[in-house]
C-alpha atoms as a PDB file:
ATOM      1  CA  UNK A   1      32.890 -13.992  15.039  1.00  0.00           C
ATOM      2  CA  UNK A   2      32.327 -17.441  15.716  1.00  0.00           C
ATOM      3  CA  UNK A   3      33.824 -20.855  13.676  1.00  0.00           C
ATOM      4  CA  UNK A   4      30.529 -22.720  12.439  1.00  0.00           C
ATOM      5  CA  UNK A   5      32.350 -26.075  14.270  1.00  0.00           C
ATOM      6  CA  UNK A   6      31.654 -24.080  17.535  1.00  0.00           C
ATOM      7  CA  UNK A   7      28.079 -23.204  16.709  1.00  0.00           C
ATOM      8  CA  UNK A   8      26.449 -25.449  14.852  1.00  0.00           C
ATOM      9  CA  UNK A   9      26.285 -28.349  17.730  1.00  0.00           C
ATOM     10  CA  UNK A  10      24.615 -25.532  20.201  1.00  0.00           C
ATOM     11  CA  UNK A  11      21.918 -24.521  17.360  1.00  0.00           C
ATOM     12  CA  UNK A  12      21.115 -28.598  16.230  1.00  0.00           C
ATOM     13  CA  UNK A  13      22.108 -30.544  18.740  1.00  0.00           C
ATOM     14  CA  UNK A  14      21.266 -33.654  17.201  1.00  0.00           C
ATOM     15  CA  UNK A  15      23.853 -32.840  13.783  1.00  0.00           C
ATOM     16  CA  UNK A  16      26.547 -34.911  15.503  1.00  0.00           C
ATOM     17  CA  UNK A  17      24.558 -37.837  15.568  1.00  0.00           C
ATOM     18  CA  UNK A  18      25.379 -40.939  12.942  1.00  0.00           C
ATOM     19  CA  UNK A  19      21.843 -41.515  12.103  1.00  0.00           C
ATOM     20  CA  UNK A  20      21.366 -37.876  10.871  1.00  0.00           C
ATOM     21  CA  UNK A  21      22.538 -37.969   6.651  1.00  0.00           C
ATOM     22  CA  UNK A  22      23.823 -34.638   7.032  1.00  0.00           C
ATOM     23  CA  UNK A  23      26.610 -35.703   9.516  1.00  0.00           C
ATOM     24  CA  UNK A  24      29.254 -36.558   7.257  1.00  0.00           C
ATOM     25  CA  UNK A  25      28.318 -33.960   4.815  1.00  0.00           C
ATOM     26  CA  UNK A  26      28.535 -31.326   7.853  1.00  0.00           C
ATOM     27  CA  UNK A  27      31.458 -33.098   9.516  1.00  0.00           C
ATOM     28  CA  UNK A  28      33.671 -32.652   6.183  1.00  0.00           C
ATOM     29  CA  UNK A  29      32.403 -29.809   4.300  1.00  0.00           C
ATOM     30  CA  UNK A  30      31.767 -27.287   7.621  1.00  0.00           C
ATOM     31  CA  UNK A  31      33.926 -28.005  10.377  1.00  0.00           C
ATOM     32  CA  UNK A  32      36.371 -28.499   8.657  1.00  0.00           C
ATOM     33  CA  UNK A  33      36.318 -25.161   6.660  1.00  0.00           C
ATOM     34  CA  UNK A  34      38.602 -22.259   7.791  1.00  0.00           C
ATOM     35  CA  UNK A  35      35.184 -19.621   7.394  1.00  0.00           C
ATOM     36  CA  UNK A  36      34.544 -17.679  10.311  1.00  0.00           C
ATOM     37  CA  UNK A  37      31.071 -16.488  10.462  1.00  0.00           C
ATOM     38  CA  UNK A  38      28.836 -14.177  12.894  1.00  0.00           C
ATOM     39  CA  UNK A  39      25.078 -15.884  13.710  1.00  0.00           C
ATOM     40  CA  UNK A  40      22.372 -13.939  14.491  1.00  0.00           C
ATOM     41  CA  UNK A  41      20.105 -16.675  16.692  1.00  0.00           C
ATOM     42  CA  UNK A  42      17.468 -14.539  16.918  1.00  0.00           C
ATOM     43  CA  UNK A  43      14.528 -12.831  14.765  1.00  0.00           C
ATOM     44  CA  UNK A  44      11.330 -10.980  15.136  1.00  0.00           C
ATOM     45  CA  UNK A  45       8.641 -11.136  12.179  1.00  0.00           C
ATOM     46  CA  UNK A  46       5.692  -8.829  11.686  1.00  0.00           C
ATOM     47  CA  UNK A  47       2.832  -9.910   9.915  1.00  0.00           C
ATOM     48  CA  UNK A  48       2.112  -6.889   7.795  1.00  0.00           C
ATOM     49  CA  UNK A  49      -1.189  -6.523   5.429  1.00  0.00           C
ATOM     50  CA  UNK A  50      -0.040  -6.132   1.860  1.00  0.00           C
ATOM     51  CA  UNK A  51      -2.229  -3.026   1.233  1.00  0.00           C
ATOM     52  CA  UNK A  52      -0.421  -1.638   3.670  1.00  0.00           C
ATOM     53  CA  UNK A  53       3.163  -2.317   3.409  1.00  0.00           C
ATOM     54  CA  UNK A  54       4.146   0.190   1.458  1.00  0.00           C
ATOM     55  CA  UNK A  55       2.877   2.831   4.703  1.00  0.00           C
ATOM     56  CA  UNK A  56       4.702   0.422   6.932  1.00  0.00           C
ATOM     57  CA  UNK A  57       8.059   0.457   5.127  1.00  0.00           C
ATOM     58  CA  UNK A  58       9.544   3.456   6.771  1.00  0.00           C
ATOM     59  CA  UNK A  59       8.056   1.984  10.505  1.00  0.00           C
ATOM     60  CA  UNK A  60       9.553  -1.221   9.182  1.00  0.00           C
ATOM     61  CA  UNK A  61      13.202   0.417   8.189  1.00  0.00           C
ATOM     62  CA  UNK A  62      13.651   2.272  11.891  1.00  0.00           C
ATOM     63  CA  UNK A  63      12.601  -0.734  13.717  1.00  0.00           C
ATOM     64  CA  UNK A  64      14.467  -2.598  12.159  1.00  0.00           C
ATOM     65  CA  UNK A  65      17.466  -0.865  11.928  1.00  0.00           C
ATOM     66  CA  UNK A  66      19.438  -1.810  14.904  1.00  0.00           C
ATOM     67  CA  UNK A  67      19.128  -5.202  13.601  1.00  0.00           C
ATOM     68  CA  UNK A  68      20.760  -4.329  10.658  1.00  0.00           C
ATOM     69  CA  UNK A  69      17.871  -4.731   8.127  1.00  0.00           C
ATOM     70  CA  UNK A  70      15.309  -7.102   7.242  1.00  0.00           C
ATOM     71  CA  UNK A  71      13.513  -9.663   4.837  1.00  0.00           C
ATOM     72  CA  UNK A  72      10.075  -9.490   3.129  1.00  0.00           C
ATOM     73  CA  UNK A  73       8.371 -12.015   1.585  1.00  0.00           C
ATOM     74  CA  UNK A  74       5.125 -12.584   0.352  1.00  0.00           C
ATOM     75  CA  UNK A  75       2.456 -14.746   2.183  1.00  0.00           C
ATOM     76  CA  UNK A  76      -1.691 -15.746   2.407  1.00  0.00           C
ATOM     77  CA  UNK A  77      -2.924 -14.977   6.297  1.00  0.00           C
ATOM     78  CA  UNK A  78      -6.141 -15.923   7.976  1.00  0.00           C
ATOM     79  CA  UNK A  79      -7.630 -14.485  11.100  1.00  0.00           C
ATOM     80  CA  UNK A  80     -10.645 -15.393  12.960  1.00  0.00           C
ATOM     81  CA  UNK A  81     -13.657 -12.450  12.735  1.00  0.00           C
ATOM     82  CA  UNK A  82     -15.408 -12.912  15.905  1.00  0.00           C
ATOM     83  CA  UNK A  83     -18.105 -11.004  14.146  1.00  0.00           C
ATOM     84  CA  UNK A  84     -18.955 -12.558  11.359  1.00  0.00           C
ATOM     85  CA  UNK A  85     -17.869 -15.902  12.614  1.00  0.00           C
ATOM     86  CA  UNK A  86     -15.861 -16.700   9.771  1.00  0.00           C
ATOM     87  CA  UNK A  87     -12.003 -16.896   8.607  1.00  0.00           C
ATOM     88  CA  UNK A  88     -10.553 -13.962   6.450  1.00  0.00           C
ATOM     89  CA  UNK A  89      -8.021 -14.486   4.219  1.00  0.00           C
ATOM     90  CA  UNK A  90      -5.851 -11.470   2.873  1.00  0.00           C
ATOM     91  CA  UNK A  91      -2.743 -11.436   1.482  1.00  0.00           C
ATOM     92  CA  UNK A  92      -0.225 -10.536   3.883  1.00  0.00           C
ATOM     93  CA  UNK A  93       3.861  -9.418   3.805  1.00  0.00           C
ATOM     94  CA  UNK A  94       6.059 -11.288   6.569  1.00  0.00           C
ATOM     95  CA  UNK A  95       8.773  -8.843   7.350  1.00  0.00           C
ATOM     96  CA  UNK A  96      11.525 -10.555   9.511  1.00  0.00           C
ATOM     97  CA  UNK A  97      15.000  -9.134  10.965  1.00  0.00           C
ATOM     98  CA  UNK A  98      17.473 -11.130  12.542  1.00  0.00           C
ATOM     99  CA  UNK A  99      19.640 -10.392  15.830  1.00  0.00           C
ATOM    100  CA  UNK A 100      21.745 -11.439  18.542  1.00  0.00           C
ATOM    101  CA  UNK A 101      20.485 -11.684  21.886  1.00  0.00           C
ATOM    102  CA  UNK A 102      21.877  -8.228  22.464  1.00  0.00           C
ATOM    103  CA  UNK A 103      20.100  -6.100  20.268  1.00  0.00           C
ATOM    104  CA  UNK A 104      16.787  -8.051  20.813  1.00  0.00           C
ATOM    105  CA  UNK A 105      17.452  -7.343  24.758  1.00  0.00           C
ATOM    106  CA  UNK A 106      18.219  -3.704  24.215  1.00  0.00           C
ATOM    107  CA  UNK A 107      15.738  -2.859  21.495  1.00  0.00           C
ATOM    108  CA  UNK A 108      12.451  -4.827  21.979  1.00  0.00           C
ATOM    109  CA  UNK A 109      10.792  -2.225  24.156  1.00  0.00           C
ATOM    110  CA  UNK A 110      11.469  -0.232  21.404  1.00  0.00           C
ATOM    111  CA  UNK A 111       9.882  -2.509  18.363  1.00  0.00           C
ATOM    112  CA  UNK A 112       7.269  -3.062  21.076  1.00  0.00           C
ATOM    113  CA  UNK A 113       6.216   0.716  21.438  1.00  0.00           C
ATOM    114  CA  UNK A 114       6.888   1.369  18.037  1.00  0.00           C
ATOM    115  CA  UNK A 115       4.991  -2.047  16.050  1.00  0.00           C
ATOM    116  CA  UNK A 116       2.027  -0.423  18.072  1.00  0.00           C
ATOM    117  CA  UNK A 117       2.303   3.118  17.362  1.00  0.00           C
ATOM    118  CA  UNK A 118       2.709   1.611  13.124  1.00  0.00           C
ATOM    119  CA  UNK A 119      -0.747  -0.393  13.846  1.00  0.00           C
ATOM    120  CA  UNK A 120      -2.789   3.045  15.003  1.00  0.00           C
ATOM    121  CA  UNK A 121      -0.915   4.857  12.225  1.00  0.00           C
ATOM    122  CA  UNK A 122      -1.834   2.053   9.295  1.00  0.00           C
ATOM    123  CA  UNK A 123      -5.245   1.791  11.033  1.00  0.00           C
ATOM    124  CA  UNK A 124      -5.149  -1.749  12.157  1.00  0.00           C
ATOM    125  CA  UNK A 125      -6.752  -3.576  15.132  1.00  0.00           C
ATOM    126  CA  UNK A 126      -3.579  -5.542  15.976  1.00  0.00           C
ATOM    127  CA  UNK A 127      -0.679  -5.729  14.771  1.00  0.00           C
ATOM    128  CA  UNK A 128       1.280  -9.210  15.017  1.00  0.00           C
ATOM    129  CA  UNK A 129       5.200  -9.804  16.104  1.00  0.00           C
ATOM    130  CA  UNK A 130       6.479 -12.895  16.606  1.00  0.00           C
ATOM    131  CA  UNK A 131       9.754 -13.442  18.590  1.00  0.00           C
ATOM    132  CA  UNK A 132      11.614 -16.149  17.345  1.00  0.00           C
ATOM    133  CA  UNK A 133      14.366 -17.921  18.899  1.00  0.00           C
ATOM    134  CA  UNK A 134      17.275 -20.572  17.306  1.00  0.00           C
ATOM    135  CA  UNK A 135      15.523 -19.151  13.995  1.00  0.00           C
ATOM    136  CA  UNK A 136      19.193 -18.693  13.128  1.00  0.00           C
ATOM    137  CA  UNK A 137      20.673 -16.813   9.936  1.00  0.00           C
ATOM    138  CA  UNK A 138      24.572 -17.184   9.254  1.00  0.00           C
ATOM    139  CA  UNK A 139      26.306 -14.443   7.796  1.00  0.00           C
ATOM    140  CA  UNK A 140      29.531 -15.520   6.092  1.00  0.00           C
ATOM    141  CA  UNK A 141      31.654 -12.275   4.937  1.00  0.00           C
ATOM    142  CA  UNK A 142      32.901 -12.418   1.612  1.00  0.00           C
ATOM    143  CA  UNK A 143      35.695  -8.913   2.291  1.00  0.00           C
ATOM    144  CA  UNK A 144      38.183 -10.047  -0.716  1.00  0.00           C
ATOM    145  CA  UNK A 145      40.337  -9.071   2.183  1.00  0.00           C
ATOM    146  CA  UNK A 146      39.622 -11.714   4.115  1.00  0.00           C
ATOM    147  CA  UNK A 147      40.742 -15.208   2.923  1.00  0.00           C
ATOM    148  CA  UNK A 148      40.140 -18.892   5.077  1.00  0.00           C
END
């Protein structure tokens, strides 16, 4: 684990600035604080058809689990039909998991192999992943054991 006064000037480098309003309320109510907190800087986000979520849940669940889980949320996507020469709308379920750089570099073959192995089982064309970086989540534990 990492303090957030250690992290927080890599991720927005422009916090310690005086012109930015957030710098006194990060300068006195963060680095200050005695919280020690992990950050997972990285994420990957597949853009799932909501018809067809609930087939890609279990995909979802093992590629994501190294991660250590992930989000879904609700969303309106449109994609270009070469044939019809027109934009489709559908409604659409953005699943995203956060990471550190280590589990991204030792499991993205994997989500690679197996996001494309979910398409041909869920019958899609193509199946989109982004890879996001400085898309950063903290995690602050709350163990009762544990007190700053």
């Amino acid at each position: 684990m990492e303090h957030i006064a250690n992290i927080l000037p890599n991720v927005i480098p422009h916090i310690n600035t005086a012109q930015n309003g957030l710098y006194p309320l990060v300068e006195n109510a963060i680095f200050t604080s005695a919280i020690s907190l992990d950050r997972l800087p990285y994420a990957v986000r597949w853009h799932i058809p909501a018809k067809k979520y609930s087939q890609a849940k279990g995909w979802l669940e093992e590629l994501t689990r190294p991660a250590g889980g992930h989000n879904a949320t609700f969303s309106h996507g449109n994609w270009w039909s070469p044939v019809t020469k027109t934009w489709v709308g559908e409604p659409i379920v953005l699943v995203k998991s956060y990471m550190t750089a280590a589990v991204l570099e030792q499991h993205l073959g994997a989500m690679l192999r197996g996001s494309y192995r979910m398409g041909r089982t869920l019958g899609e064309e193509a199946i989109a992943l982004e890879i996001l970086s400085h898309n950063i989540m903290l995690v602050i534990p709350t163990d009762t054991r544990i007190s700053p």
